[in-house]
Protein backbone atom coordinates (compact mmCIF):
# COMPACT_ATOMS: atom_id res chain seq x y z
CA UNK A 1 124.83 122.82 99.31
CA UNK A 2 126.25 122.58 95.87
CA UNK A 3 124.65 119.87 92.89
CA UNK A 4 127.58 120.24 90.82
CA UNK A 5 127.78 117.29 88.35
CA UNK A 6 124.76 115.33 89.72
CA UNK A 7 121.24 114.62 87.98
CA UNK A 8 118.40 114.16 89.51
CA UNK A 9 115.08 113.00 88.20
CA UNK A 10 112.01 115.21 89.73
CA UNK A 11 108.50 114.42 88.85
CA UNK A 12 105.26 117.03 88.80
CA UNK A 13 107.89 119.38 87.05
CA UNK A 14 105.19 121.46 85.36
CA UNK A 15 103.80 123.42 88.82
CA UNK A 16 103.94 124.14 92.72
CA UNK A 17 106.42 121.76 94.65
CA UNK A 18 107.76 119.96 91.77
CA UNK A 19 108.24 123.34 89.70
CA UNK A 20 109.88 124.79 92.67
CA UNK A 21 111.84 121.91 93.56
CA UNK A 22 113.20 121.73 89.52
CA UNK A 23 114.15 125.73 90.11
CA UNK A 24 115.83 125.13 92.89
CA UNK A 25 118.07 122.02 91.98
CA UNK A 26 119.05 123.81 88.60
CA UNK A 27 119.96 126.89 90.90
CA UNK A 28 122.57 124.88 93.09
CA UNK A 29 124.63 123.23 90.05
CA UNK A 30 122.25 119.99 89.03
CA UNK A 31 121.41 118.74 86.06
CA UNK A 32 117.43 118.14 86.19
CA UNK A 33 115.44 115.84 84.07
CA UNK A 34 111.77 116.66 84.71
CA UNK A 35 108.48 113.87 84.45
CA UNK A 36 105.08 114.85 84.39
CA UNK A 37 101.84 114.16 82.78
CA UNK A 38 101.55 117.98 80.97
CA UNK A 39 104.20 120.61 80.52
CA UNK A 40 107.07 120.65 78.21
CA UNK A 41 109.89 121.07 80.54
CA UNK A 42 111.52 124.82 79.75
CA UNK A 43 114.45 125.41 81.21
CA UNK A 44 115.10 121.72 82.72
CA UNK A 45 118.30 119.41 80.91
CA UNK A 46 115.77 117.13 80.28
CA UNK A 47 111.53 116.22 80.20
CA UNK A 48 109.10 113.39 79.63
CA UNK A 49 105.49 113.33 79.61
CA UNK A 50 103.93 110.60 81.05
CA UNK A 51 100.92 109.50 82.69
CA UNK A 52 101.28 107.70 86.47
CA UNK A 53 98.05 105.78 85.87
CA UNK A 54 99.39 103.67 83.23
CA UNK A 55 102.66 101.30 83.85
CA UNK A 56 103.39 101.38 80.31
CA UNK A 57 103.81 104.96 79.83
CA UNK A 58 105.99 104.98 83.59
CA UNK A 59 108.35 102.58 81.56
CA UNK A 60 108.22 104.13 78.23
CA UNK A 61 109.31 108.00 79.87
CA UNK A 62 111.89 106.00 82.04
CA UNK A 63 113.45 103.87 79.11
CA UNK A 64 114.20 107.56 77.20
CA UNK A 65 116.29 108.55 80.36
CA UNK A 66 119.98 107.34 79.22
CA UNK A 67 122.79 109.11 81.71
CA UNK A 68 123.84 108.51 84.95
CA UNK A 69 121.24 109.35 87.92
CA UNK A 70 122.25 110.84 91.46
CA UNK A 71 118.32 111.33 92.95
CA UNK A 72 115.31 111.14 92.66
CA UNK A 73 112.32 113.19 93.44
CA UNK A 74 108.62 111.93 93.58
CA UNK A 75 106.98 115.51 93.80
CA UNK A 76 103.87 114.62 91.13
CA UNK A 77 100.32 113.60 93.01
CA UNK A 78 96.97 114.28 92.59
CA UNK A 79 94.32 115.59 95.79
CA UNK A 80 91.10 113.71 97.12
CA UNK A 81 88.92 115.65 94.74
CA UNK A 82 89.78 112.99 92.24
CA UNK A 83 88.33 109.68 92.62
CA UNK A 84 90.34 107.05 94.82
CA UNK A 85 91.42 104.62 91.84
CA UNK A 86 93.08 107.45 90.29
CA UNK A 87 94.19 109.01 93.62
CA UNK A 88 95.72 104.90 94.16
CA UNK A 89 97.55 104.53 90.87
CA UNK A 90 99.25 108.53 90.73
CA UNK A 91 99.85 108.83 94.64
CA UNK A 92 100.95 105.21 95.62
CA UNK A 93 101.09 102.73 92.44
CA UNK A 94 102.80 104.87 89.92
CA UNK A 95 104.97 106.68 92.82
CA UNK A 96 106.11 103.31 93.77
CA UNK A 97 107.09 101.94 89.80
CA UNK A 98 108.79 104.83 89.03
CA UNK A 99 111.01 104.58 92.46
CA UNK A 100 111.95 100.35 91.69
CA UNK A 101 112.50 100.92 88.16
CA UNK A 102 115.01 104.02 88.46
CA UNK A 103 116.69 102.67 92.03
CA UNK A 104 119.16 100.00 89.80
CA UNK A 105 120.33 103.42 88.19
CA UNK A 106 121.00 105.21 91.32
CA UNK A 107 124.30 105.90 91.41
CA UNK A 108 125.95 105.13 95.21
CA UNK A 109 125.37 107.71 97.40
CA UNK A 110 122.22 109.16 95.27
CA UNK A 111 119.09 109.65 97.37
CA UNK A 112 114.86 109.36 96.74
CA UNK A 113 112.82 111.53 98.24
CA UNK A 114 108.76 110.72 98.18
CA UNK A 115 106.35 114.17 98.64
CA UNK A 116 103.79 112.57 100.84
CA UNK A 117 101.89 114.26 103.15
CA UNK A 118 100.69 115.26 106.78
CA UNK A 119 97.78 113.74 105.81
CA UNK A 120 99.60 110.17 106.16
CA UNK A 121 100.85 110.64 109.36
CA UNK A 122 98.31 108.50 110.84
CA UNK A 123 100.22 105.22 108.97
CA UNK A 124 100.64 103.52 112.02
CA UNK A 125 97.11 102.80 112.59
CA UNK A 126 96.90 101.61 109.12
CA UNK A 127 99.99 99.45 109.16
CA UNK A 128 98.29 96.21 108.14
CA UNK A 129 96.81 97.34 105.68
CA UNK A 130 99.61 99.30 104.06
CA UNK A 131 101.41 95.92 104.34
CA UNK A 132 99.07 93.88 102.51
CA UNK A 133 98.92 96.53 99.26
CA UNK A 134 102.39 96.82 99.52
CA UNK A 135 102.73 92.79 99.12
CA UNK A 136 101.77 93.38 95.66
CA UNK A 137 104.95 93.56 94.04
CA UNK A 138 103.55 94.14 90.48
CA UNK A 139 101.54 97.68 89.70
CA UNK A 140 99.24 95.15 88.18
CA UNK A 141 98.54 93.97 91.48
CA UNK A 142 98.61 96.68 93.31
CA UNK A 143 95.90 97.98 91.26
CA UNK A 144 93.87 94.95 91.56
CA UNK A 145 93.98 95.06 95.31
CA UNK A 146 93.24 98.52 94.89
CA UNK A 147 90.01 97.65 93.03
CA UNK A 148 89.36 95.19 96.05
CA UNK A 149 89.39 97.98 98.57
CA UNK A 150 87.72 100.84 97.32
CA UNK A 151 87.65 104.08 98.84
CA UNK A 152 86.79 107.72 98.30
CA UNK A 153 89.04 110.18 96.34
CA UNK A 154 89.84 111.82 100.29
CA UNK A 155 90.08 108.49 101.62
CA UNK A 156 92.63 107.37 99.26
CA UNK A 157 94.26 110.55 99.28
CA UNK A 158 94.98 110.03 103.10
CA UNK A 159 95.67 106.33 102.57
CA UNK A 160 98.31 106.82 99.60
CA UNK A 161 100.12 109.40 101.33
CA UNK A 162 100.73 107.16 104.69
CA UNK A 163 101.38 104.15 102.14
CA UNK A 164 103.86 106.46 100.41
CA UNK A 165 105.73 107.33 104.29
CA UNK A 166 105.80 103.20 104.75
CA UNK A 167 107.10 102.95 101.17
CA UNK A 168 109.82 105.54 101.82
CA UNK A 169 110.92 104.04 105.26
CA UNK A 170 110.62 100.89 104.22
CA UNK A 171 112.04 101.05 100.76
CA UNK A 172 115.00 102.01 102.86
CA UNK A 173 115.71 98.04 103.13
CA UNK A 174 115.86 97.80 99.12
CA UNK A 175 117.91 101.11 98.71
CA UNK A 176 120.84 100.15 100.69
CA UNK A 177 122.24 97.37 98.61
CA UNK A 178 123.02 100.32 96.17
CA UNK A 179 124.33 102.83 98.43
CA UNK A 180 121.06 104.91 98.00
CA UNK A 181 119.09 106.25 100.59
CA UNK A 182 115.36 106.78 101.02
CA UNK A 183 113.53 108.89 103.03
CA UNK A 184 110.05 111.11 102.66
CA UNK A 185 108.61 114.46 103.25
CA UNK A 186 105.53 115.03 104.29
CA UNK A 187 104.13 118.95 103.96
CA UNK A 188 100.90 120.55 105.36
CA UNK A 189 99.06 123.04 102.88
CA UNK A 190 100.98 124.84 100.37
CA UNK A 191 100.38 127.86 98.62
CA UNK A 192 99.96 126.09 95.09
CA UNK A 193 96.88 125.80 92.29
CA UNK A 194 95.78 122.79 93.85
CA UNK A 195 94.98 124.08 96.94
CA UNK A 196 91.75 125.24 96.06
CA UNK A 197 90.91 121.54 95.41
CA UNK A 198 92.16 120.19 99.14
CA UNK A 199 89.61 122.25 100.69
CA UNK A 200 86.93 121.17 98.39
CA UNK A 201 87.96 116.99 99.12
CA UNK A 202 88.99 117.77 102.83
CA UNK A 203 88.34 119.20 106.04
CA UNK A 204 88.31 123.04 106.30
CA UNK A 205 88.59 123.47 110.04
CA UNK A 206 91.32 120.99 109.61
CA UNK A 207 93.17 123.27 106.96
CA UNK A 208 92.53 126.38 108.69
CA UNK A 209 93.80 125.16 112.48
CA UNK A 210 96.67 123.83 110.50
CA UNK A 211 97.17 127.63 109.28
CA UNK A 212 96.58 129.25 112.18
CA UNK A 213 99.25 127.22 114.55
CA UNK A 214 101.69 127.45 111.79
CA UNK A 215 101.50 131.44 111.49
CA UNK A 216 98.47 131.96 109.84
CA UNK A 217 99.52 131.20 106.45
CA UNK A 218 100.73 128.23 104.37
CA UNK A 219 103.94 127.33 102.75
CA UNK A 220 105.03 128.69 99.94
CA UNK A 221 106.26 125.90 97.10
CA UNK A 222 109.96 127.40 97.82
CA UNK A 223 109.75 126.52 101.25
CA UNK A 224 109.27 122.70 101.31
CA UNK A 225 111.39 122.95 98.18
CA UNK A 226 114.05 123.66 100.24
CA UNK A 227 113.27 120.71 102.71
CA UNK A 228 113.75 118.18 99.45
CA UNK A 229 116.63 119.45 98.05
CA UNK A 230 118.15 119.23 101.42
CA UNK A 231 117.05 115.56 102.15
CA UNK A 232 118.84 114.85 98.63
CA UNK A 233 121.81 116.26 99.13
CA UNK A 234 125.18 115.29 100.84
CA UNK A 235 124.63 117.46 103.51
CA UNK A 236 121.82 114.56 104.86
CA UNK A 237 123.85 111.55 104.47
CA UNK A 238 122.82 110.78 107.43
CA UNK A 239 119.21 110.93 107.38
CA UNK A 240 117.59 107.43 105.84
CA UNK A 241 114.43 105.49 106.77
CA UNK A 242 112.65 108.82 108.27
CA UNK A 243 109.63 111.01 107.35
CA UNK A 244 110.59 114.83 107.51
CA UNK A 245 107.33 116.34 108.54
CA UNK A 246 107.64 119.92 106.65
CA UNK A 247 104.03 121.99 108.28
CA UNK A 248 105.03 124.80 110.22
CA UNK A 249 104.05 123.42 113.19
CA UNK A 250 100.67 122.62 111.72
CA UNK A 251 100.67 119.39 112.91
CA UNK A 252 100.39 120.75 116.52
CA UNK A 253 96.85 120.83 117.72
CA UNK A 254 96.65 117.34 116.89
CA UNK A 255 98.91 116.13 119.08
CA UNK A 256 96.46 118.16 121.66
CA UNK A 257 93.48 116.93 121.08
CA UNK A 258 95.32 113.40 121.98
CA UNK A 259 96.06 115.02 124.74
CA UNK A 260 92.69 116.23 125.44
CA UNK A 261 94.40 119.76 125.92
CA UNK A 262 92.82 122.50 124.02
CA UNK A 263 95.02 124.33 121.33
CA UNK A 264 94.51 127.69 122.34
CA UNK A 265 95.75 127.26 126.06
CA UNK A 266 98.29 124.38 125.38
CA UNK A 267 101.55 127.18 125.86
CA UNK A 268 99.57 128.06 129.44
CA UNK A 269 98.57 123.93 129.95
CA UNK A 270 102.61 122.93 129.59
CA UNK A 271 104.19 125.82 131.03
CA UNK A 272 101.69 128.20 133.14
CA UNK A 273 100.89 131.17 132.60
């Protein structure tokens, strides 16, 4: 899986995933031009500071990027911990400007890849919803709909990262004009500094079941690295319009408890003992 002679654009360059995912790229031939709001970009052919609660900044960091683009990467978020306007504007709002202003400079056969979340994975329940926020075209009026619907920094964690799967299978319809293809990946708990802060915002059974069915530890930043630079490459042409859900098998008990099948005993429940 070779990146000779492409450039890809990854944001949250300056730790975990995005750091990872930077490494990696640069490792398999890209050129990488790195976003985030701290950092200074070592090592990486390229970096801009900027700050994904303000649409000016987005535009002024994007306006300094003058080559030829084969991907994008929309690694940087924030957890629940913070509260939900600024969870809205990084996770959702400034995700989703960065993504429409770059796509016109996709070249064909380039790829974007949104870092959501397992925590979205309940979107379809919230599909109305997620329509009616993402009817606001502008970030302007995103954020005023936003402001309209408040919610808690968890809440809005949870509702930014299913708005972020919608937006990436979805945004599918607006990519393939250019030839570009859009898809998401949604992790469980990784092994990064933020961690600490998505058991202080969210459930802890939640985390730790999640650990426990998946091995009984979480993924390292390498790991779902992996899982992006696959979905950009040319090796997953045909993969478009689709959530990769990257958790181990963390995701498991829940589809249990829908079930009304407990965890521990599913393997005896589905297949005897």
């Amino acid at each position: 899986m070779s990146f000779d002679g492409k450039t890809i654009v990854v944001t949250g360059t300056s730790s975990g995933v995005g750091a990872a995912t930077a490494a990696l790229l640069k490792k398999r031939g890209a050129r990488v031009i790195g976003l985030d709001a701290k950092g200074d970009g070592e090592g990486l052919d390229g970096f801009h500071n900027f700050d994904l609660t303000d649409p000016d900044s987005i535009d002024g960091a994007l306006g300094a990027i003058d080559e030829p683009l084969h991907g994008l990467a929309n690694v940087a978020g924030v957890p629940g911990s913070f509260d939900g306007e600024t969870v809205m504007r990084v996770n959702f709002l400034g995700l989703r400007h960065v993504t429409e202003t770059l796509l016109p400079r996709l070249k064909p056969g380039s790829a974007i890849v949104q870092v959501a979340s397992d925590a979205g994975a309940g979107w379809r329940d919230q599909i109305d919803l997620i329509h009616d926020l993402m009817r606001q075209r502008s970030y302007k009026a995103g954020l005023a709909w936003v402001q309209d619907h408040p919610l808690s920094g968890p809440e809005a964690y949870y509702f930014s990262k299913a708005c972020s799967i919608v937006f990436a299978i979805a945004g599918s319809m607006l990519a393939q004009p250019y030839g570009v293809r859009s898809l998401s990946v949604s992790p469980g708990a990784i092994e990064t500094p933020i961690l600490k802060d998505f058991y202080a915002s969210m459930s802890a059974e939640i985390l730790d079941r999640q650990m426990a069915q998946s091995g009984g530890r979480n993924a390292e930043p390498e790991e779902i690295a992996k899982v992006i630079a696959f979905a950009l490459s040319e090796d997953a042409t045909w993969l478009n319009g689709t959530d990769i859900r990257a958790d181990g098998g963390g995701g498991i008990p829940f589809y249990f408890d829908l079930l009304d099948v407990d965890a521990k005993d599913a393997a005896k429940t589905f297949f005897g003992s």
